[in-house]
N, C-alpha and C. Protein backbone atom coordinates (compact mmCIF):
# COMPACT_ATOMS: atom_id res chain seq x y z
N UNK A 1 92.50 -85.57 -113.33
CA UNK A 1 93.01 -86.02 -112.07
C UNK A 1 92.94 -84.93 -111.03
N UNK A 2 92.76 -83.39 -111.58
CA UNK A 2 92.79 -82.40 -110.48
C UNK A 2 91.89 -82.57 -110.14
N UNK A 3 90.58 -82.52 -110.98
CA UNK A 3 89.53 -82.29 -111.16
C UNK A 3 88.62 -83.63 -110.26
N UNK A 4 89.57 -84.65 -110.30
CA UNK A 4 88.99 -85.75 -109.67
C UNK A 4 89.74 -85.94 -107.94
N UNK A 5 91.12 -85.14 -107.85
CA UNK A 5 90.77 -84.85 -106.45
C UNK A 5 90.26 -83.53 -105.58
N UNK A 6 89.66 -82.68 -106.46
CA UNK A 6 89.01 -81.50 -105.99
C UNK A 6 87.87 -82.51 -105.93
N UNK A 7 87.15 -82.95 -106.14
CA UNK A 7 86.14 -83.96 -106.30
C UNK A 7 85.61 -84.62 -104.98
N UNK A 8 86.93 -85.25 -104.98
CA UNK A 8 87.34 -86.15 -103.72
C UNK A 8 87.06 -85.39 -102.65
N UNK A 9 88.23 -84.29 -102.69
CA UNK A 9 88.40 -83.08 -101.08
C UNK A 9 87.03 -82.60 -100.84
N UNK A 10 85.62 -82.18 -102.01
CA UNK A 10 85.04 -81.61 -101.92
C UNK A 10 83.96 -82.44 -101.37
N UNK A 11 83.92 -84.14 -101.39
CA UNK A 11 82.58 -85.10 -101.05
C UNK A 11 83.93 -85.28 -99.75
N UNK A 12 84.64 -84.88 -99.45
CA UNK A 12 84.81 -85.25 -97.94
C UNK A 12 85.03 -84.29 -97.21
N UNK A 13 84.73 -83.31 -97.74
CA UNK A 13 84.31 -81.86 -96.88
C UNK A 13 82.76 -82.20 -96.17
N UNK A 14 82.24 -82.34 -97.48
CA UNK A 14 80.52 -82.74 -96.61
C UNK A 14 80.38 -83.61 -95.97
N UNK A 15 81.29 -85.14 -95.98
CA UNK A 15 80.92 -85.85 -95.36
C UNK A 15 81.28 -85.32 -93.92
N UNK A 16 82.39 -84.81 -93.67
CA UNK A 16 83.26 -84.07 -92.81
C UNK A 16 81.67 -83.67 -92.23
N UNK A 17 81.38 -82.37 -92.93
CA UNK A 17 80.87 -81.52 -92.20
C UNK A 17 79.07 -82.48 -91.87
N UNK A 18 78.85 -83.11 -92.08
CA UNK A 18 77.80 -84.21 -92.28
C UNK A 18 77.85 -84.69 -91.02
N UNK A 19 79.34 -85.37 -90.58
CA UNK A 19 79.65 -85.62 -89.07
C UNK A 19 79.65 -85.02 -88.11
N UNK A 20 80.14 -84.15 -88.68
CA UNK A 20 80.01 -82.40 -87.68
C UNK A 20 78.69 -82.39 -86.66
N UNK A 21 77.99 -82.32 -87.90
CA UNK A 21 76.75 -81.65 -87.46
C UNK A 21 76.20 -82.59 -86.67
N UNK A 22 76.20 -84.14 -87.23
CA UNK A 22 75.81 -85.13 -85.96
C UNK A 22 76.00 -84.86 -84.75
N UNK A 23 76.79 -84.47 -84.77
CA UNK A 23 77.92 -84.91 -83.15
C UNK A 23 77.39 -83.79 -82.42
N UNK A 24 77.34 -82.42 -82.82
CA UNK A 24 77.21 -81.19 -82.25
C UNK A 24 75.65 -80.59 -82.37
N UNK A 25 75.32 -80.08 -80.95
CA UNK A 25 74.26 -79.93 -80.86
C UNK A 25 73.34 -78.56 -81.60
N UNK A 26 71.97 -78.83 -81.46
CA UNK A 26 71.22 -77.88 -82.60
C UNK A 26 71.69 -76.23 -81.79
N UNK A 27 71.46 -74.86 -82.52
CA UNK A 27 71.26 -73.92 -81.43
C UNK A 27 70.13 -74.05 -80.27
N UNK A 28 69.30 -74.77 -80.15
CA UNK A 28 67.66 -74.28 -79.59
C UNK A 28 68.60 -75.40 -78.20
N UNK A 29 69.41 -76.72 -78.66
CA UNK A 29 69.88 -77.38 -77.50
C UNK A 29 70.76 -76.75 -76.63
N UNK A 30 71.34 -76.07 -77.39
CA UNK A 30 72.49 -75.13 -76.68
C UNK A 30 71.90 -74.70 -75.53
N UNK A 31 70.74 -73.38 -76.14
CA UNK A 31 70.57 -72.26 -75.56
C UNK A 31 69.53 -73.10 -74.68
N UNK A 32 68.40 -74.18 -74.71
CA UNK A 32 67.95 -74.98 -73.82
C UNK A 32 69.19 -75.66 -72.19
N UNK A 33 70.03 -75.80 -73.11
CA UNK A 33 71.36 -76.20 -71.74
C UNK A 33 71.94 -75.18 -71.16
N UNK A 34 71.71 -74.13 -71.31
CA UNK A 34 72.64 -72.16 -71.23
C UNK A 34 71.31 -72.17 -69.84
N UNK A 35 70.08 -72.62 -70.48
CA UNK A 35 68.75 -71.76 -69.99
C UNK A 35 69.12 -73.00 -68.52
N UNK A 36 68.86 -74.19 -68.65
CA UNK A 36 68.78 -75.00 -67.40
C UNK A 36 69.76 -74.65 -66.55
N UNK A 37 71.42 -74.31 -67.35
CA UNK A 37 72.35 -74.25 -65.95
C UNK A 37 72.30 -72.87 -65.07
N UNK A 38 71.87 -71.85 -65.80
CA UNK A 38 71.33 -70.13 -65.45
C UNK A 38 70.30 -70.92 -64.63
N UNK A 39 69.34 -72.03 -64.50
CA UNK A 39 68.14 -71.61 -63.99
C UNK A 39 68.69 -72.89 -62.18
N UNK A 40 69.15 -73.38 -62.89
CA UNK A 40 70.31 -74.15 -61.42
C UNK A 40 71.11 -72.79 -60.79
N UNK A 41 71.75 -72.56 -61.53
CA UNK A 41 72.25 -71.24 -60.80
C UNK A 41 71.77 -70.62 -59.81
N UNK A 42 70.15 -69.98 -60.53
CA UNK A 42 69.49 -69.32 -59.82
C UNK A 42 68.83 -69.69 -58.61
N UNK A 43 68.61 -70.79 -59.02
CA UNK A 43 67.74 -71.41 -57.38
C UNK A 43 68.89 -71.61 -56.36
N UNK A 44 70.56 -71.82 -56.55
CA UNK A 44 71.53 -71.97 -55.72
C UNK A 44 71.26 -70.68 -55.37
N UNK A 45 71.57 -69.98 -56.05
CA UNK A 45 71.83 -68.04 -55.49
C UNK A 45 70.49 -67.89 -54.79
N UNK A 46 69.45 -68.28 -54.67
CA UNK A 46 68.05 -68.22 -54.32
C UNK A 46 68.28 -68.46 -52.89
N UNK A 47 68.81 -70.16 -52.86
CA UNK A 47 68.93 -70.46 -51.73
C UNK A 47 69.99 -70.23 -50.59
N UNK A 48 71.08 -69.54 -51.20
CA UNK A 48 72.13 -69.03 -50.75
C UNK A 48 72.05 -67.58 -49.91
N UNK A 49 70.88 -67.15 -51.13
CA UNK A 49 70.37 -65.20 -50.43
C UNK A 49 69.46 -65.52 -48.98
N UNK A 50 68.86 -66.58 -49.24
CA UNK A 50 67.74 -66.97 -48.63
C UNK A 50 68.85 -67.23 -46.94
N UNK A 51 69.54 -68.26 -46.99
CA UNK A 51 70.59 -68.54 -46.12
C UNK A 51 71.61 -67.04 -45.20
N UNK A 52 71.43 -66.80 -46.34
CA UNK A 52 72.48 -65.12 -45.61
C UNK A 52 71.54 -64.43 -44.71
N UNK A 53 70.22 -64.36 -45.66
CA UNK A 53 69.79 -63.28 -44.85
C UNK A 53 69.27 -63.85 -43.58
N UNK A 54 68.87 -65.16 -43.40
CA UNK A 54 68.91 -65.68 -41.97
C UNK A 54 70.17 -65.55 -41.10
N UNK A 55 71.36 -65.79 -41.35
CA UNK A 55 72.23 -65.28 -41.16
C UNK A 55 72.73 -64.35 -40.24
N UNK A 56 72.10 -62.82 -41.33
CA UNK A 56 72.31 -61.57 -40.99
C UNK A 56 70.81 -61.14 -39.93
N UNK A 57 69.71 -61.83 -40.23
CA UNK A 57 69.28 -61.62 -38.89
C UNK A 57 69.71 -62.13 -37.43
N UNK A 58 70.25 -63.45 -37.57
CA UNK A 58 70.50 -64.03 -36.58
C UNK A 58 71.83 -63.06 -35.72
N UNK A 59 72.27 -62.36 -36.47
CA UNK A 59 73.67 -61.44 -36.29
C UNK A 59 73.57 -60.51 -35.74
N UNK A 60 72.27 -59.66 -36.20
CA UNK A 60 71.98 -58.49 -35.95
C UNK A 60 71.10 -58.75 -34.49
N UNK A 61 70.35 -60.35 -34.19
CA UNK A 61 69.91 -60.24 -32.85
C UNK A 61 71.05 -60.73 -31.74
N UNK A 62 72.05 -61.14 -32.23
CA UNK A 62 73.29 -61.58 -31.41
C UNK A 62 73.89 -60.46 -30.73
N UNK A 63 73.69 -59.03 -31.89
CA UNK A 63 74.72 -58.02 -31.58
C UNK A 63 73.36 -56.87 -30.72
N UNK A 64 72.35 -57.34 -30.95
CA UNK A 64 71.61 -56.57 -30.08
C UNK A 64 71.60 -56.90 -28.31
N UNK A 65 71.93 -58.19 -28.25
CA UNK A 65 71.61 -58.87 -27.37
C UNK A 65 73.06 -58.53 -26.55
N UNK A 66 74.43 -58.67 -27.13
CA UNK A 66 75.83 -57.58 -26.95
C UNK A 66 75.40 -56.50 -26.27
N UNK A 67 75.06 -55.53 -27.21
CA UNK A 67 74.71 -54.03 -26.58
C UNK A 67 74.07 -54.22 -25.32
N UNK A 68 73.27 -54.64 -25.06
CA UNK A 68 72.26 -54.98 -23.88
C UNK A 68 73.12 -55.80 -22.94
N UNK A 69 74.24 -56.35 -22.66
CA UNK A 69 74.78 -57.16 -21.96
C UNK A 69 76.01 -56.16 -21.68
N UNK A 70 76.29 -55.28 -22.31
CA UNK A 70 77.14 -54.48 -21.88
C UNK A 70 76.60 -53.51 -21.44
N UNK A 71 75.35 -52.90 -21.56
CA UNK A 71 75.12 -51.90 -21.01
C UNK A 71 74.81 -52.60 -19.61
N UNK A 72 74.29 -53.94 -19.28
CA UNK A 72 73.68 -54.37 -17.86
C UNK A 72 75.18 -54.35 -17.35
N UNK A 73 76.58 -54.75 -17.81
CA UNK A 73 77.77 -54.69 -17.29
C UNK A 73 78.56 -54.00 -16.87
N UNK A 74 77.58 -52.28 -17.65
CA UNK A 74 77.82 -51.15 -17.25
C UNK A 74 77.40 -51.16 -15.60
N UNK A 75 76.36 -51.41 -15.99
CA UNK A 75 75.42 -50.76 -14.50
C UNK A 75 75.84 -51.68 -13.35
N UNK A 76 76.33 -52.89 -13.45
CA UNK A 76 76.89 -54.03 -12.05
C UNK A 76 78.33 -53.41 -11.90
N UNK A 77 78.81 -53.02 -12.72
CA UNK A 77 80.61 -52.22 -12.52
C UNK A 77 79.87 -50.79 -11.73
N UNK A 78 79.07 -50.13 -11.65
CA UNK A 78 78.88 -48.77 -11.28
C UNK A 78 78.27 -49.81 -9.80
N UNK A 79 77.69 -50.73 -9.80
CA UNK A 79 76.95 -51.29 -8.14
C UNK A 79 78.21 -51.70 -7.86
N UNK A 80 79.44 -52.23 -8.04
CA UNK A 80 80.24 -52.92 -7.26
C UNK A 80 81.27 -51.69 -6.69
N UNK A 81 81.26 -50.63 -7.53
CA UNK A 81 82.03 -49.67 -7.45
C UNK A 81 81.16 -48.79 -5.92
N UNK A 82 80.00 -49.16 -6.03
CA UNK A 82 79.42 -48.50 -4.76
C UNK A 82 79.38 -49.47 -3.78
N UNK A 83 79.59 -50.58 -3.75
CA UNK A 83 79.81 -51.45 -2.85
C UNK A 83 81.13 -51.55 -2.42
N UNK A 84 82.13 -50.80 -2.62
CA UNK A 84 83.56 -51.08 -1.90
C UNK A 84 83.27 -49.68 -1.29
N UNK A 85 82.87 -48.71 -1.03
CA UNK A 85 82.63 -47.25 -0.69
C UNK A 85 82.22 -47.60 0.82
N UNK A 86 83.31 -47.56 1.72
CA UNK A 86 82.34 -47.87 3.52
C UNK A 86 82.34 -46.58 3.80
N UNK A 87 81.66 -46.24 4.93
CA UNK A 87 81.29 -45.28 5.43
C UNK A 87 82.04 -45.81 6.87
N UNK A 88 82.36 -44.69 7.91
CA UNK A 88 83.88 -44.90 8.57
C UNK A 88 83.09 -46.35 9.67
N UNK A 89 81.73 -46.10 10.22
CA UNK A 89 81.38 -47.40 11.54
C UNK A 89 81.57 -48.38 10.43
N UNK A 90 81.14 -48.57 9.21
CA UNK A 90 80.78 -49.32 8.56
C UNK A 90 82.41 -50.08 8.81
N UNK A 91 83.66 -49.40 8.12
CA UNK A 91 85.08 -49.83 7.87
C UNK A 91 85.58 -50.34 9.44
N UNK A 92 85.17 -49.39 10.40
CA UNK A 92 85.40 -49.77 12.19
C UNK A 92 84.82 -50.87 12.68
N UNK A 93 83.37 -51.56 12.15
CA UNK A 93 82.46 -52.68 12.55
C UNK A 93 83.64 -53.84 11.25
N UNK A 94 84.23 -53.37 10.23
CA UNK A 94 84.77 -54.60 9.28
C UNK A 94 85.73 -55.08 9.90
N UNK A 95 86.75 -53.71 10.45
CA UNK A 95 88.15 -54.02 11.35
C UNK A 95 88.20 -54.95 12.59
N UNK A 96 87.21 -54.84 13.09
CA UNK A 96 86.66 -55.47 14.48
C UNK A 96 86.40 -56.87 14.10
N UNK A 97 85.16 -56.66 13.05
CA UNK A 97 85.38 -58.52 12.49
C UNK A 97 86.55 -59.46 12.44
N UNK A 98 87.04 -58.43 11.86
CA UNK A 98 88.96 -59.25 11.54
C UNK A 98 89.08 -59.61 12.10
N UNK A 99 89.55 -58.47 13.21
CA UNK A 99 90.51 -58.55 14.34
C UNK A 99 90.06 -60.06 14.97
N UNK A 100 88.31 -60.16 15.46
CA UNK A 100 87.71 -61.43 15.93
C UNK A 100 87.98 -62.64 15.16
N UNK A 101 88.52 -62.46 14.29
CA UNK A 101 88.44 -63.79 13.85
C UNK A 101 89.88 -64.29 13.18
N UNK A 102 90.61 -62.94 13.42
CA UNK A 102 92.38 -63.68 13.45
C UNK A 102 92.70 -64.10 14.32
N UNK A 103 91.96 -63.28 15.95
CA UNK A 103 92.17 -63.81 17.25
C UNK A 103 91.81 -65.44 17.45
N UNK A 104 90.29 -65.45 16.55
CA UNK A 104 90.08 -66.97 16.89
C UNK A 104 90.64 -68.10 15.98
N UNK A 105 91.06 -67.60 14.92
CA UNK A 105 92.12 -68.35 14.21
C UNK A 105 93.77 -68.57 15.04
N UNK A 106 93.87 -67.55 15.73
CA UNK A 106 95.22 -67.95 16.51
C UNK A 106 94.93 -68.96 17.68
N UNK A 107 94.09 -68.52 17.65
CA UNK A 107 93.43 -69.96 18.82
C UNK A 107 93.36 -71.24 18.48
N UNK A 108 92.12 -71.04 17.51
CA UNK A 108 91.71 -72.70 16.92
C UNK A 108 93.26 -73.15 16.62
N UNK A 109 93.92 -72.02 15.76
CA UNK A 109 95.65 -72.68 15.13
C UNK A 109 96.22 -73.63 16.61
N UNK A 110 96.62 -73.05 17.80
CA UNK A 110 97.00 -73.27 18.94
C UNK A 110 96.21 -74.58 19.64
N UNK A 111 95.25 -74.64 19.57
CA UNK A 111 94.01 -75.65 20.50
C UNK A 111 95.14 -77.05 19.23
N UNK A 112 94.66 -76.50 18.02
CA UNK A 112 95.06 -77.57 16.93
C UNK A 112 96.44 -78.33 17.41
N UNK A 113 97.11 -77.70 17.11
CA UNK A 113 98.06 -78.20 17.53
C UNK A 113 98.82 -78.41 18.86
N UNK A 114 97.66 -78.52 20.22
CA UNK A 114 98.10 -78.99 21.32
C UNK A 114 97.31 -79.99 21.16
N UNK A 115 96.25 -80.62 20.39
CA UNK A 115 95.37 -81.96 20.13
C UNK A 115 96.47 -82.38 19.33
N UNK A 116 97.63 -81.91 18.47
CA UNK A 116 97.87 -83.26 17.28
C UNK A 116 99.20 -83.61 18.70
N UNK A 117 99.61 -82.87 19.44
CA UNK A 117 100.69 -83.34 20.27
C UNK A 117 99.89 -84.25 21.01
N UNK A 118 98.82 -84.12 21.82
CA UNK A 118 98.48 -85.51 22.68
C UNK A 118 98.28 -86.49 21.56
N UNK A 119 97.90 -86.40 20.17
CA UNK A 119 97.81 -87.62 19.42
C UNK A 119 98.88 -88.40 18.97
N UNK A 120 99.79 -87.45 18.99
CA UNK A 120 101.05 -87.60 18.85
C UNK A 120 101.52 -88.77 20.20
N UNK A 121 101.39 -88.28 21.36
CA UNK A 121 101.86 -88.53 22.28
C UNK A 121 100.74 -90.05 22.77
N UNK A 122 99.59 -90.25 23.10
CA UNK A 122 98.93 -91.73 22.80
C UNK A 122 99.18 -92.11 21.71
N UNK A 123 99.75 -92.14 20.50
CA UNK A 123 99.61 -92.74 20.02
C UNK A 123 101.50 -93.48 20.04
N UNK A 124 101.89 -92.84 21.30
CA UNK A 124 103.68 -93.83 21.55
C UNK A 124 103.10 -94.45 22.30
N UNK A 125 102.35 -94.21 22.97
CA UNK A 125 101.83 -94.61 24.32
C UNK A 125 100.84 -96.00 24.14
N UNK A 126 100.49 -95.89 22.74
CA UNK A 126 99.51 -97.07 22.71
C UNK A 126 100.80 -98.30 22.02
N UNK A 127 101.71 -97.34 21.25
CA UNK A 127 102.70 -98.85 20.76
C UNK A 127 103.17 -99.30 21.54
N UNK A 128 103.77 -98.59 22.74
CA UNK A 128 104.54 -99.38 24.23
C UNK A 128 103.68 -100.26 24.58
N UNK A 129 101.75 -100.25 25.01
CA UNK A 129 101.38 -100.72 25.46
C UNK A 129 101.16 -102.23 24.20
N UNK A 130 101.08 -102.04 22.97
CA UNK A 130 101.04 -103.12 22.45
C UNK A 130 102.73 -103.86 22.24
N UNK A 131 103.37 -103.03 22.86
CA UNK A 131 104.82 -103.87 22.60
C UNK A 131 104.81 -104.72 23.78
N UNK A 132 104.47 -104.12 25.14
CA UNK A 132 104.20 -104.56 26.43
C UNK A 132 103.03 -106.24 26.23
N UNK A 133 101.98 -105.94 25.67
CA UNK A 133 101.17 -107.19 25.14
C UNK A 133 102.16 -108.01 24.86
N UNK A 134 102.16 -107.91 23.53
CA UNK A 134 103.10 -108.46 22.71
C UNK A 134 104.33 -109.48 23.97
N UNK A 135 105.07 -108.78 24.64
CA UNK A 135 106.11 -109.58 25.43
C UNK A 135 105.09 -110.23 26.22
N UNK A 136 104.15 -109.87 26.79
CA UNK A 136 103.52 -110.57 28.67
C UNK A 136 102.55 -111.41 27.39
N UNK A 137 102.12 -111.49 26.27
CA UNK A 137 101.93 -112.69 25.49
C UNK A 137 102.89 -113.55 25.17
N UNK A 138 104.06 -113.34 25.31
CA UNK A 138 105.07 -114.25 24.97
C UNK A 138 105.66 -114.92 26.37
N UNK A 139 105.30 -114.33 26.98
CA UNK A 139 105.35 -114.90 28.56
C UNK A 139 104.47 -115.90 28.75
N UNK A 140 103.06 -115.45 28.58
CA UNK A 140 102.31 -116.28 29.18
C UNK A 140 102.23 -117.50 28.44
N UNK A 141 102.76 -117.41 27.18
CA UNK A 141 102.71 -118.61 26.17
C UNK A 141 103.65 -119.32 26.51
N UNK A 142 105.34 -118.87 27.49
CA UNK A 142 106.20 -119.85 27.99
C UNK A 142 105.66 -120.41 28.78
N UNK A 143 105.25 -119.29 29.89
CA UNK A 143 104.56 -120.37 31.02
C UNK A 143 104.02 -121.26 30.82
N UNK A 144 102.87 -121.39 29.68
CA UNK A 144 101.87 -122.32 29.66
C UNK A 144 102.45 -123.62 29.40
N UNK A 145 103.44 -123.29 28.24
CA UNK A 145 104.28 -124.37 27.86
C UNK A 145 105.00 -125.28 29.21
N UNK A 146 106.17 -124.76 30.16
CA UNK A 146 106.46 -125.04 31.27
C UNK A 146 105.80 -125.97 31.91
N UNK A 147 104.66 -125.14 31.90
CA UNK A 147 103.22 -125.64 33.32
C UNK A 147 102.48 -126.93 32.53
N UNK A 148 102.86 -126.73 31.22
CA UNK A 148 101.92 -128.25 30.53
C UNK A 148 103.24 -129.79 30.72
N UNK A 149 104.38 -128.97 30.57
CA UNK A 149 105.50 -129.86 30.75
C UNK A 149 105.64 -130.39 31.95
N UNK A 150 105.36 -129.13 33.12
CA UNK A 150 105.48 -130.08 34.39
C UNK A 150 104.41 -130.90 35.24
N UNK A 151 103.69 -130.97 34.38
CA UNK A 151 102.01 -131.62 34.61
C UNK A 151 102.27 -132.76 33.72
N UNK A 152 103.06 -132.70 32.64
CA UNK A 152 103.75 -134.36 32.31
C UNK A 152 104.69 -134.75 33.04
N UNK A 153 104.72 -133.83 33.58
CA UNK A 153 106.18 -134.58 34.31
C UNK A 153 105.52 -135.37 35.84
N UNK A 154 104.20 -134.23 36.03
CA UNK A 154 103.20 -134.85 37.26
C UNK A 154 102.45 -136.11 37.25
N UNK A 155 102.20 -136.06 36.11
CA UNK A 155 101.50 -137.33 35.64
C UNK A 155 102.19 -138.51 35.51
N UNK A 156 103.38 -138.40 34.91
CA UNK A 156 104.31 -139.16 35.01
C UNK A 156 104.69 -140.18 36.73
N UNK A 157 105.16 -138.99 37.37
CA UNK A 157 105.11 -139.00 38.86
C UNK A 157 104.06 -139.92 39.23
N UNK A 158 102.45 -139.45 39.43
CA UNK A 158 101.70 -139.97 39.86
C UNK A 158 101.29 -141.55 39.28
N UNK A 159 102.13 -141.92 37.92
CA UNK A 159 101.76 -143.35 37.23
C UNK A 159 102.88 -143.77 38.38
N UNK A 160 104.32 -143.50 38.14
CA UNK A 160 105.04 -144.19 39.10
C UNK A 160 104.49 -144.82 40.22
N UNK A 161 104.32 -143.82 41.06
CA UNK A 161 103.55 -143.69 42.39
C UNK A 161 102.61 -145.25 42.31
N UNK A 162 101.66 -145.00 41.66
CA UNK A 162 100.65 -146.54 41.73
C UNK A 162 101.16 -147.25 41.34
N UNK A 163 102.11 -147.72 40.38
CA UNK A 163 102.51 -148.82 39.89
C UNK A 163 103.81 -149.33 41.52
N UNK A 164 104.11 -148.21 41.81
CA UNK A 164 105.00 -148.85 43.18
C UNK A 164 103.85 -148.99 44.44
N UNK A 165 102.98 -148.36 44.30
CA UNK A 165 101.81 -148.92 45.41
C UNK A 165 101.41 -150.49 45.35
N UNK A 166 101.20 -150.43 43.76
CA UNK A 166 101.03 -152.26 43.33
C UNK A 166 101.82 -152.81 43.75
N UNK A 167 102.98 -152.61 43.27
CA UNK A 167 104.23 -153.74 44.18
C UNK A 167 103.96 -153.34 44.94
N UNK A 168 104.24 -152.68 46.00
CA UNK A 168 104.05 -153.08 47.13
C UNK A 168 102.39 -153.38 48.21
N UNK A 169 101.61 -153.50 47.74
CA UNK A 169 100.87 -154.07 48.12
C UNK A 169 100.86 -155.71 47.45
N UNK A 170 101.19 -155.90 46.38
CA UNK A 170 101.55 -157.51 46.23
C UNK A 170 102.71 -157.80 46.96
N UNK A 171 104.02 -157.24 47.18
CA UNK A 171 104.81 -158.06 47.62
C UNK A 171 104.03 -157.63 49.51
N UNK A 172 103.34 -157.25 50.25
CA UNK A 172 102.98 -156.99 51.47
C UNK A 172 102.28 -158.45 51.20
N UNK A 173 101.33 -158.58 49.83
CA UNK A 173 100.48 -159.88 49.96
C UNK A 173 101.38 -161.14 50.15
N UNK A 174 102.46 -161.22 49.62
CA UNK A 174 103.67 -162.04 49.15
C UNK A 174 104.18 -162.34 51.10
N UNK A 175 104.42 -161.53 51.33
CA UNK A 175 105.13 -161.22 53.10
C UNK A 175 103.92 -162.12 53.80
N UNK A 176 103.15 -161.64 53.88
CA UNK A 176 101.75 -162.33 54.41
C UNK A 176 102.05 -163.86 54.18
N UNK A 177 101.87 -164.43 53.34
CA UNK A 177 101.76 -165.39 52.59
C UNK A 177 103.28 -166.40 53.50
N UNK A 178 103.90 -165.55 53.11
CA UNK A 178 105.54 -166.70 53.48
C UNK A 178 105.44 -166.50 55.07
């Protein structure tokens, strides 16, 4: 019975290891799958070195192109620095400019604002005159009214008038008659 489960343990060791070996791959597959992911690797790192060093050129012409933009920034700071430098007619012809043209700014300021006062001032002048409309339109619209009323009232008058002309030219015919 030992003997028959040493037996046992020992045909299910192999079968064991029988499965094993199914399942798990040969060495040559291994080192075939070691070799493909090293060789993926390499073409990433390939294309990665490849990427940098575009990169680092593109960097190195960025920072050249720097240097050169500061040195031209040098040289416009040294021109502007000689452009504030007057020489004394030069500062005497700038003062004079001024002076001409604060004078004519106190002017134009002044002219300005004696134009916004007359605009100021026609423009009361134009509401009186449309307030003035406004009433001698409301006038003339009574009158008219009035003057149409007493032209009925004329008309009126003048029907009277003939209808008493009729009588009395019939009753004159009537007088005649008797």
């Amino acid at each position: 019975s030992i003997e028959g489960a040493v037996m046992a343990s020992t045909s299910t060791d192999k079968d064991s290891k029988s499965i094993l070996q199914n399942h798990h791959a040969t060495l040559k597959e291994r080192v075939d799958y070691m070799e493909h992911l090293l060789g993926a690797s390499a073409d990433k790192h390939d294309k990665h070195a490849t990427g940098l060093e575009g990169l680092r050129t593109r960097l190195e012409h960025t920072l050249g192109r720097i240097v050169g933009l500061e040195r031209h920034a040098k040289e416009v700071e040294d021109y502007h620095r000689s452009c504030v430098v007057f020489t004394p007619e030069e500062k005497a012809a700038l003062d004079s400019h001024l002076k001409i043209l604060g004078t004519n700014h106190d002017k134009t300021s002044k002219d300005l604002q004696a134009i916004k006062f007359a605009h100021h001032k026609h423009t009361n002048e134009l509401e009186a005159m449309r307030s003035d409309h406004q009433t001698t339109a409301q006038e003339a619209a009574a009158a008219h009214a009035k003057l149409e009323h007493l032209h009925g009232r004329l008309s009126g008058c003048e029907e009277v008038g003939k209808k008493s002309l009729d009588v009395h030219s019939i009753l004159k015919g009537h007088k005649e008659e008797l």
